[in-house]
PDB file of N, CA and C in Angstrom:
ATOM      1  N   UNK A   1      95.585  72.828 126.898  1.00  0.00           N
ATOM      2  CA  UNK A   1      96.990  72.835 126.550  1.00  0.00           C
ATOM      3  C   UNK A   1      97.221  73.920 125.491  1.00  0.00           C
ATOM      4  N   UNK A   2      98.039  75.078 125.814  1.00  0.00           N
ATOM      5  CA  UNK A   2      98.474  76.024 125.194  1.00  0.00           C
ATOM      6  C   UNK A   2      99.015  75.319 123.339  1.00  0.00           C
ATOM      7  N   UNK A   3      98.654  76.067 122.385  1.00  0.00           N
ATOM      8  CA  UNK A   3      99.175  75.852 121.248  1.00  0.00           C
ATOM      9  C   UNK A   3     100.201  76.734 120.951  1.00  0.00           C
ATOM     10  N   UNK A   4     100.919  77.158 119.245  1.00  0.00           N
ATOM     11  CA  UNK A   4     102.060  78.039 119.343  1.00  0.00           C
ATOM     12  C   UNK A   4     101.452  79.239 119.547  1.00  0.00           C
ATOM     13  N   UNK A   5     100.040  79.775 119.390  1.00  0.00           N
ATOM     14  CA  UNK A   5     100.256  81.226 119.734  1.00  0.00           C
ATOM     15  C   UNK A   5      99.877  81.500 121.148  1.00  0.00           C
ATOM     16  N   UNK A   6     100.954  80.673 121.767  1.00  0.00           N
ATOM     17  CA  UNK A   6     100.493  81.161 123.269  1.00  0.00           C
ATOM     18  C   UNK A   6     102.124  82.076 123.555  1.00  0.00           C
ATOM     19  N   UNK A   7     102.862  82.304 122.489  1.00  0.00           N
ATOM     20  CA  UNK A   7     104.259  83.480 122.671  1.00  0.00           C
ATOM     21  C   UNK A   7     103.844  84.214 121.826  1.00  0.00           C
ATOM     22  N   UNK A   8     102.490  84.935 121.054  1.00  0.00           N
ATOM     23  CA  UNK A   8     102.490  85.495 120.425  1.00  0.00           C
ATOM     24  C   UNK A   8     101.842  86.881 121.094  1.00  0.00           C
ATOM     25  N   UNK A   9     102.054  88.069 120.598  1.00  0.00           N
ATOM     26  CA  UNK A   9     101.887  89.315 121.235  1.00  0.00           C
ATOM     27  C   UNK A   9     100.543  89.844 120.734  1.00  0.00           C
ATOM     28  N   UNK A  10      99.799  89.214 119.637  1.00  0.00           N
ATOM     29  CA  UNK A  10      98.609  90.009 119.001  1.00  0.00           C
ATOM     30  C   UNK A  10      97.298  89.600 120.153  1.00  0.00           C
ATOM     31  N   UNK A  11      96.364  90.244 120.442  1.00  0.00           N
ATOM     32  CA  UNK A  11      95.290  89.594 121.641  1.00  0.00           C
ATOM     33  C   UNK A  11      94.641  88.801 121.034  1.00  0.00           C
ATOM     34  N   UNK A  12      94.356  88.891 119.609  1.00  0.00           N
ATOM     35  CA  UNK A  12      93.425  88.221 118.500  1.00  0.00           C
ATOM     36  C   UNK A  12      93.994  86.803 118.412  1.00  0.00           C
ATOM     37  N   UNK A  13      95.427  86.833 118.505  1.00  0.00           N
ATOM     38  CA  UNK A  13      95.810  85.237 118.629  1.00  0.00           C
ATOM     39  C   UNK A  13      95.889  84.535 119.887  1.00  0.00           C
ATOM     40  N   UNK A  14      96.486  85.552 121.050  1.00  0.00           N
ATOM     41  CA  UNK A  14      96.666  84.795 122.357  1.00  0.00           C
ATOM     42  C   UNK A  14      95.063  84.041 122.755  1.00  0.00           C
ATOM     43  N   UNK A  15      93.689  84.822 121.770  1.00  0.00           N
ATOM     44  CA  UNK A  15      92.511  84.567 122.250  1.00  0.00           C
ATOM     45  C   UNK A  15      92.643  83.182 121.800  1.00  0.00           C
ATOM     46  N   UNK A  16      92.999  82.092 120.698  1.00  0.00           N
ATOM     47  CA  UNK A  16      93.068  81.255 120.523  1.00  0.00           C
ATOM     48  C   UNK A  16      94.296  80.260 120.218  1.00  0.00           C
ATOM     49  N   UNK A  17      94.832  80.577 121.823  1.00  0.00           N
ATOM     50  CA  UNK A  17      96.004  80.307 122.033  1.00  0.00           C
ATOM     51  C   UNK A  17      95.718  78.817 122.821  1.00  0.00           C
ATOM     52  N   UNK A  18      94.678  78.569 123.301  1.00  0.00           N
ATOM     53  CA  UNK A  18      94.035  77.467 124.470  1.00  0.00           C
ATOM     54  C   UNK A  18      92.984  76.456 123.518  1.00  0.00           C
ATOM     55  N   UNK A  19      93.176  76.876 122.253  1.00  0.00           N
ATOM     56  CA  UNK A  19      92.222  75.978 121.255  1.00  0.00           C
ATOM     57  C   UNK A  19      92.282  74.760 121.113  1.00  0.00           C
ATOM     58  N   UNK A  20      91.983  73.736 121.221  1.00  0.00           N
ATOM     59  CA  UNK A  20      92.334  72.452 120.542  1.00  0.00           C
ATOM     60  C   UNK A  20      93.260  72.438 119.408  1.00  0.00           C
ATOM     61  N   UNK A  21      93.154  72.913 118.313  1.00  0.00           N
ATOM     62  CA  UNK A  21      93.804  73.357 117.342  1.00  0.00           C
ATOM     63  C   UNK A  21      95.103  73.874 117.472  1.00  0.00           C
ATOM     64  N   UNK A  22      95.421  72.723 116.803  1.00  0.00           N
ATOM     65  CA  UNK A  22      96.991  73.301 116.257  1.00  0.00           C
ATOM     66  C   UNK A  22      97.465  73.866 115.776  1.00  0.00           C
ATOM     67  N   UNK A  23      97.046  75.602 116.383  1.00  0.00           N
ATOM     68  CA  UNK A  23      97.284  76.518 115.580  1.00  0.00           C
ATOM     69  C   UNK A  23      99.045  76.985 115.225  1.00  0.00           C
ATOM     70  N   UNK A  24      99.359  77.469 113.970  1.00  0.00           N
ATOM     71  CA  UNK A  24     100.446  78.218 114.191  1.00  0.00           C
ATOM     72  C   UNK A  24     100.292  79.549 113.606  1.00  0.00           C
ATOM     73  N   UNK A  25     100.997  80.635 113.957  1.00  0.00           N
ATOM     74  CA  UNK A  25     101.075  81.920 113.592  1.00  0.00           C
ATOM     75  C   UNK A  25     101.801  82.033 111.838  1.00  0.00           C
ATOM     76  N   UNK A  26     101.167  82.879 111.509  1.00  0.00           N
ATOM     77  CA  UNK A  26     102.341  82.543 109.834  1.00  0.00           C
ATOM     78  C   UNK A  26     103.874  82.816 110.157  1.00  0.00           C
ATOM     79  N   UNK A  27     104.199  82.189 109.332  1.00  0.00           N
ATOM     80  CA  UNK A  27     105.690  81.986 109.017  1.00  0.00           C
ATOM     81  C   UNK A  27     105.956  80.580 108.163  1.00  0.00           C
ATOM     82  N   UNK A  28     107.861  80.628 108.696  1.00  0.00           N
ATOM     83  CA  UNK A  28     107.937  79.858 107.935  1.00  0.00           C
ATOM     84  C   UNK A  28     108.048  78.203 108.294  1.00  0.00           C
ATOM     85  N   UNK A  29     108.107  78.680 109.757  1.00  0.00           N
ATOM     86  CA  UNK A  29     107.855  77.225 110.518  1.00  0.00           C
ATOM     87  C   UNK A  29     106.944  76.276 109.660  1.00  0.00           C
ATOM     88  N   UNK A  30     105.414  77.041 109.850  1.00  0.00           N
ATOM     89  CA  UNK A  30     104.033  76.580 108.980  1.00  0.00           C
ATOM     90  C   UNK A  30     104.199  75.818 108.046  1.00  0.00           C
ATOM     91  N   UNK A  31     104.421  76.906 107.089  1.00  0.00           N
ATOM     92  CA  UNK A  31     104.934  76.660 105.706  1.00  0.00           C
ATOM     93  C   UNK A  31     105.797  75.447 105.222  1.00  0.00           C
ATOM     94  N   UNK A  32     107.169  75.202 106.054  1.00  0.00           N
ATOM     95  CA  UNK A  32     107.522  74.295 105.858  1.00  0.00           C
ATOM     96  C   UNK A  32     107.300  72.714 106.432  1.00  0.00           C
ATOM     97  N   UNK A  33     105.993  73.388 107.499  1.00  0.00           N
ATOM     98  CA  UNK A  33     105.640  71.824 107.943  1.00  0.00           C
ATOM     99  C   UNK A  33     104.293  71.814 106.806  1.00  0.00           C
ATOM    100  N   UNK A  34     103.699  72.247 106.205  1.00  0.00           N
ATOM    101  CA  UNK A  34     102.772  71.761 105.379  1.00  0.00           C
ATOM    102  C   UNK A  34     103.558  71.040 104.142  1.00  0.00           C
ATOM    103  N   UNK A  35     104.453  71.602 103.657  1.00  0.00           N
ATOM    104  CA  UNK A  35     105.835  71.256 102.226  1.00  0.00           C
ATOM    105  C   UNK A  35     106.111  70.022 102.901  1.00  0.00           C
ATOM    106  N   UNK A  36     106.426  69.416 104.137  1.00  0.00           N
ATOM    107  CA  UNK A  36     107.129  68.661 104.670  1.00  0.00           C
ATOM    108  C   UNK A  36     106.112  67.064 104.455  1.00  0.00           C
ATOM    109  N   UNK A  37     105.116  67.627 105.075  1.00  0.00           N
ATOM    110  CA  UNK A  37     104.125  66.677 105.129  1.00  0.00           C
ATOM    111  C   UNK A  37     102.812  66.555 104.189  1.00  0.00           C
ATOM    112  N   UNK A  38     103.346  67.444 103.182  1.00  0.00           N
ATOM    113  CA  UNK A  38     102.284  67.460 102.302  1.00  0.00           C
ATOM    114  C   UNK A  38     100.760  67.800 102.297  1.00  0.00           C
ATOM    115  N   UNK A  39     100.775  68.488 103.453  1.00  0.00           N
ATOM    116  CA  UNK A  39      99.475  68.567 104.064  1.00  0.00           C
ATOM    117  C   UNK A  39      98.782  70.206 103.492  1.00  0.00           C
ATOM    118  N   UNK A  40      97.294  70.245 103.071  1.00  0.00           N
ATOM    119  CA  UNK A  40      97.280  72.059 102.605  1.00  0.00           C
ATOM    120  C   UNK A  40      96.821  72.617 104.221  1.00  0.00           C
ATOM    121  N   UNK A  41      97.163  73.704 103.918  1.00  0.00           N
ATOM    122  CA  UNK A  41      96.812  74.709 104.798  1.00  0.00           C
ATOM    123  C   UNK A  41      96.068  75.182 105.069  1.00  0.00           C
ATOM    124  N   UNK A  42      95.285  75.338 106.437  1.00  0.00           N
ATOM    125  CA  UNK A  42      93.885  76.005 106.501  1.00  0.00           C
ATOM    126  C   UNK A  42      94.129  77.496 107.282  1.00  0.00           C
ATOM    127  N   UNK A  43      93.741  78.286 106.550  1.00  0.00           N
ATOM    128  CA  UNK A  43      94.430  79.372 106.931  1.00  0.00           C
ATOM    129  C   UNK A  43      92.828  80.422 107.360  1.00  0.00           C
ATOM    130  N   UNK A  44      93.122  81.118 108.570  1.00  0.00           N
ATOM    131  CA  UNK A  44      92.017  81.759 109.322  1.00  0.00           C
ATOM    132  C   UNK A  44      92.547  82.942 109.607  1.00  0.00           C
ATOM    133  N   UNK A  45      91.573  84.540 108.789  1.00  0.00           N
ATOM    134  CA  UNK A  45      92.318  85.665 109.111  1.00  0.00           C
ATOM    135  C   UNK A  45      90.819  86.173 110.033  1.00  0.00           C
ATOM    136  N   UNK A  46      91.356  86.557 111.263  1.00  0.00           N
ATOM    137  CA  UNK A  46      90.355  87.477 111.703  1.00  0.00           C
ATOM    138  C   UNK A  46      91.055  88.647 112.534  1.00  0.00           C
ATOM    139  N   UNK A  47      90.170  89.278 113.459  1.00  0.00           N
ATOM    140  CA  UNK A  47      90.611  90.456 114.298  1.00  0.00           C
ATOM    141  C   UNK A  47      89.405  89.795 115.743  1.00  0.00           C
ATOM    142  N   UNK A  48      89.973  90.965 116.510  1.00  0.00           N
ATOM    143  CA  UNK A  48      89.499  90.819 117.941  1.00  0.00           C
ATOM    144  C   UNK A  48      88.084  91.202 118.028  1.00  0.00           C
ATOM    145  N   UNK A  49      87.336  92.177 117.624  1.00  0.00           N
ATOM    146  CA  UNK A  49      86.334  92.931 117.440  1.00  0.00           C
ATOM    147  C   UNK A  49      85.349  92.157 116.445  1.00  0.00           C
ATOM    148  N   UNK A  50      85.514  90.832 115.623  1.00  0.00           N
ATOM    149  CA  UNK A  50      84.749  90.382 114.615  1.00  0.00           C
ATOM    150  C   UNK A  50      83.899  89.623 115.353  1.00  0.00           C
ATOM    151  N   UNK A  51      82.599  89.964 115.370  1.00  0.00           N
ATOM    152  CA  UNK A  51      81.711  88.652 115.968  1.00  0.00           C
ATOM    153  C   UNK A  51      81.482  87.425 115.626  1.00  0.00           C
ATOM    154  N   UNK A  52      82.098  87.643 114.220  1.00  0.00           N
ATOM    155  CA  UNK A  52      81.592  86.011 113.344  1.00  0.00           C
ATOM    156  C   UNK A  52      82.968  85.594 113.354  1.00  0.00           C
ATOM    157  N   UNK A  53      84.181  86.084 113.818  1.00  0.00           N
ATOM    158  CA  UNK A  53      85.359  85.519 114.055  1.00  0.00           C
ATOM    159  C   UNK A  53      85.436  84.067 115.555  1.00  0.00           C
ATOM    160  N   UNK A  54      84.942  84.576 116.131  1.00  0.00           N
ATOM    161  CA  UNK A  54      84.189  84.646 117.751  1.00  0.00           C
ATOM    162  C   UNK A  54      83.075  82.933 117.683  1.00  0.00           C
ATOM    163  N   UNK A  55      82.358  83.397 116.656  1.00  0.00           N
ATOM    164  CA  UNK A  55      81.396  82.601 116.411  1.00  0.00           C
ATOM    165  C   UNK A  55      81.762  80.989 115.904  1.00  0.00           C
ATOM    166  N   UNK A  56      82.313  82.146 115.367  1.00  0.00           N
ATOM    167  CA  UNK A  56      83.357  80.364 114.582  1.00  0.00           C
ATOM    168  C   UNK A  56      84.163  79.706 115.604  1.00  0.00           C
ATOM    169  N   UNK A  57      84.720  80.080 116.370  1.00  0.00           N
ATOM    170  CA  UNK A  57      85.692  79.815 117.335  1.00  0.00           C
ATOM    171  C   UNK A  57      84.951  79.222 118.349  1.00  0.00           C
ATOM    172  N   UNK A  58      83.559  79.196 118.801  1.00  0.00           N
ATOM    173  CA  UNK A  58      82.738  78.514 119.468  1.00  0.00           C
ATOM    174  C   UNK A  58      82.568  77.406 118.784  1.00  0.00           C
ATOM    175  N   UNK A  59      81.804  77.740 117.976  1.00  0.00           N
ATOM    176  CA  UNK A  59      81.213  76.388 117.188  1.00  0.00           C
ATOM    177  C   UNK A  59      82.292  75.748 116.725  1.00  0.00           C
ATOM    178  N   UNK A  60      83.264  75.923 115.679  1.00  0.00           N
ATOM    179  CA  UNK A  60      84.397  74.775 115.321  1.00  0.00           C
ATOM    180  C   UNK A  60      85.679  74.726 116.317  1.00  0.00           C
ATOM    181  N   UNK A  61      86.426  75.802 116.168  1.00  0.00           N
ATOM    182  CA  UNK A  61      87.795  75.767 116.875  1.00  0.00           C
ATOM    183  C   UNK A  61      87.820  75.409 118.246  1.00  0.00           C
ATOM    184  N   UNK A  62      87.016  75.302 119.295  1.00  0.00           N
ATOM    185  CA  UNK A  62      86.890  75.032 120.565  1.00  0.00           C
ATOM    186  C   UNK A  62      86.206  73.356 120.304  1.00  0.00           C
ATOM    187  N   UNK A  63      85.955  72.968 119.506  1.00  0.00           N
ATOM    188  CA  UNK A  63      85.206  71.906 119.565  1.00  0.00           C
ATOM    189  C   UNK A  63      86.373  70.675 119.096  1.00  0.00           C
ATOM    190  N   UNK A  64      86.495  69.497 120.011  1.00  0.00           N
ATOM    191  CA  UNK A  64      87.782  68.748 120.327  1.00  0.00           C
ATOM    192  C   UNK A  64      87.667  67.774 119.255  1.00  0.00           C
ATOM    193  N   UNK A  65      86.234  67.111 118.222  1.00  0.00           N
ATOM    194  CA  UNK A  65      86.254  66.885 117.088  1.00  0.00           C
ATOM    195  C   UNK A  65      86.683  67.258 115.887  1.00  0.00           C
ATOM    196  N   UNK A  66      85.965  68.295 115.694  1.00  0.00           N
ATOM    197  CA  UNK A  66      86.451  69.575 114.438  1.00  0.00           C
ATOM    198  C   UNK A  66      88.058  69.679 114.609  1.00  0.00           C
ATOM    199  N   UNK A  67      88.592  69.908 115.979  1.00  0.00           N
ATOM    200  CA  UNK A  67      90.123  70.108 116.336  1.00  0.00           C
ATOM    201  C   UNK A  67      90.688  69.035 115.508  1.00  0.00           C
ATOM    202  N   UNK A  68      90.165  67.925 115.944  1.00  0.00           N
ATOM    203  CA  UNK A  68      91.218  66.846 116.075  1.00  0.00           C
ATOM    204  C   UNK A  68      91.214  66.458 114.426  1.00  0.00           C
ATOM    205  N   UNK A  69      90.183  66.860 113.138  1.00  0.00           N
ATOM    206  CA  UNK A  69      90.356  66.711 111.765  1.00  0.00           C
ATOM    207  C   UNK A  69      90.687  67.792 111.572  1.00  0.00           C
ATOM    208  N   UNK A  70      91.245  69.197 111.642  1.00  0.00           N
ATOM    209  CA  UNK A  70      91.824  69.379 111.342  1.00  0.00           C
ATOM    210  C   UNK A  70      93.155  69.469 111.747  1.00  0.00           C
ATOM    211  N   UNK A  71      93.519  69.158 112.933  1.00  0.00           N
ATOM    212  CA  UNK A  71      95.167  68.588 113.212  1.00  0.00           C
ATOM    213  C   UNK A  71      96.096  67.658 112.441  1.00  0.00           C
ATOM    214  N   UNK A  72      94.587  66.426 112.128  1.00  0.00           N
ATOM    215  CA  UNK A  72      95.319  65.620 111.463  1.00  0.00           C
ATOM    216  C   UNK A  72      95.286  65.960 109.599  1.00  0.00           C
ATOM    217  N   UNK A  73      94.739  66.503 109.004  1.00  0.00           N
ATOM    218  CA  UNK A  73      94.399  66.931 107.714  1.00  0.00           C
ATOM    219  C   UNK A  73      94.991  68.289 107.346  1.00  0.00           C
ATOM    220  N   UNK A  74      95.056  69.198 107.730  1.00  0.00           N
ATOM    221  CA  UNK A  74      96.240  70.003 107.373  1.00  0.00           C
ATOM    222  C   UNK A  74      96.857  70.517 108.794  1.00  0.00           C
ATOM    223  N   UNK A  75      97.802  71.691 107.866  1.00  0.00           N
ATOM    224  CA  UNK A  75      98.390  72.603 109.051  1.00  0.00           C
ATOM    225  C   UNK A  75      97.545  74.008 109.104  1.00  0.00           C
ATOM    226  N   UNK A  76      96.937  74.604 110.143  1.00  0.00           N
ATOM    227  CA  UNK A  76      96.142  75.285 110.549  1.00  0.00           C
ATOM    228  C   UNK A  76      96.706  77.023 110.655  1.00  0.00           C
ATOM    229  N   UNK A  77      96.929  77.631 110.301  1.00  0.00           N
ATOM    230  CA  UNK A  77      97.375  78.792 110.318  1.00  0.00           C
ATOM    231  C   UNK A  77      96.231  79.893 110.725  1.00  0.00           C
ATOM    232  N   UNK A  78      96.700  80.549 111.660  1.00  0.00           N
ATOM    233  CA  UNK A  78      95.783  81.838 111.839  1.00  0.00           C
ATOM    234  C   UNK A  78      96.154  82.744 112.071  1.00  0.00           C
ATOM    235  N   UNK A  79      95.791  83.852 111.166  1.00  0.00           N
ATOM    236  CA  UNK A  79      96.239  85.316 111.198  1.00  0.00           C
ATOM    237  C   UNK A  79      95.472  86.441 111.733  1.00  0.00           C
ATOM    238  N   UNK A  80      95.874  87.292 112.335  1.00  0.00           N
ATOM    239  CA  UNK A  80      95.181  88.373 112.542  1.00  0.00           C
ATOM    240  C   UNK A  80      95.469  89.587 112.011  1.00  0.00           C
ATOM    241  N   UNK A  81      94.302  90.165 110.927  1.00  0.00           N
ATOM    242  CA  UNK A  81      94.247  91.074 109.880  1.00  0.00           C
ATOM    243  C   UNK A  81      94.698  92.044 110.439  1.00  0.00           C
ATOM    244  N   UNK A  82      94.999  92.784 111.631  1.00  0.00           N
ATOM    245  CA  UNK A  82      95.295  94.106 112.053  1.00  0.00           C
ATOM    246  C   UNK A  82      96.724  93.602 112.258  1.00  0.00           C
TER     247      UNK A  82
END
């Protein structure tokens, strides 16, 4: 099930657009659902080309455990540095 960066134009995000994770792109959507719910933010900057970006995204972000604490424990933000 597609998350929000499945309308986003960067490849670095559409790559983890199919994550478990509830990802959102920055803004202020984010922002004000973390203020809202009091929740902190876990915020992930990578690029397309990073192998240990990649790596991580195997081991935690694809993994439907890891997903599901951080869905419920904060709001998940991921950026891509380029």
């Amino acid at each position: 099930m597609p998350n929000r960066l499945s309308g986003e134009t960067s490849p670095y995000l559409l790559q983890h657009a199919n994550n478990p994770v509830d990802w959102y792109p920055w803004g202020e959507e984010a922002l004000q659902r973390a203020k809202d719910e009091d929740k902190p933010i876990l915020l992930s900057i990578g690029y397309s080309a990073c192998h240990w970006c990649h790596v991580m995204e195997r081991e935690s972000f694809e993994n439907e455990a890891i997903a599901a604490l951080m869905n419920e424990h904060f709001v998940s933000i991921k950026v891509d540095r380029e």
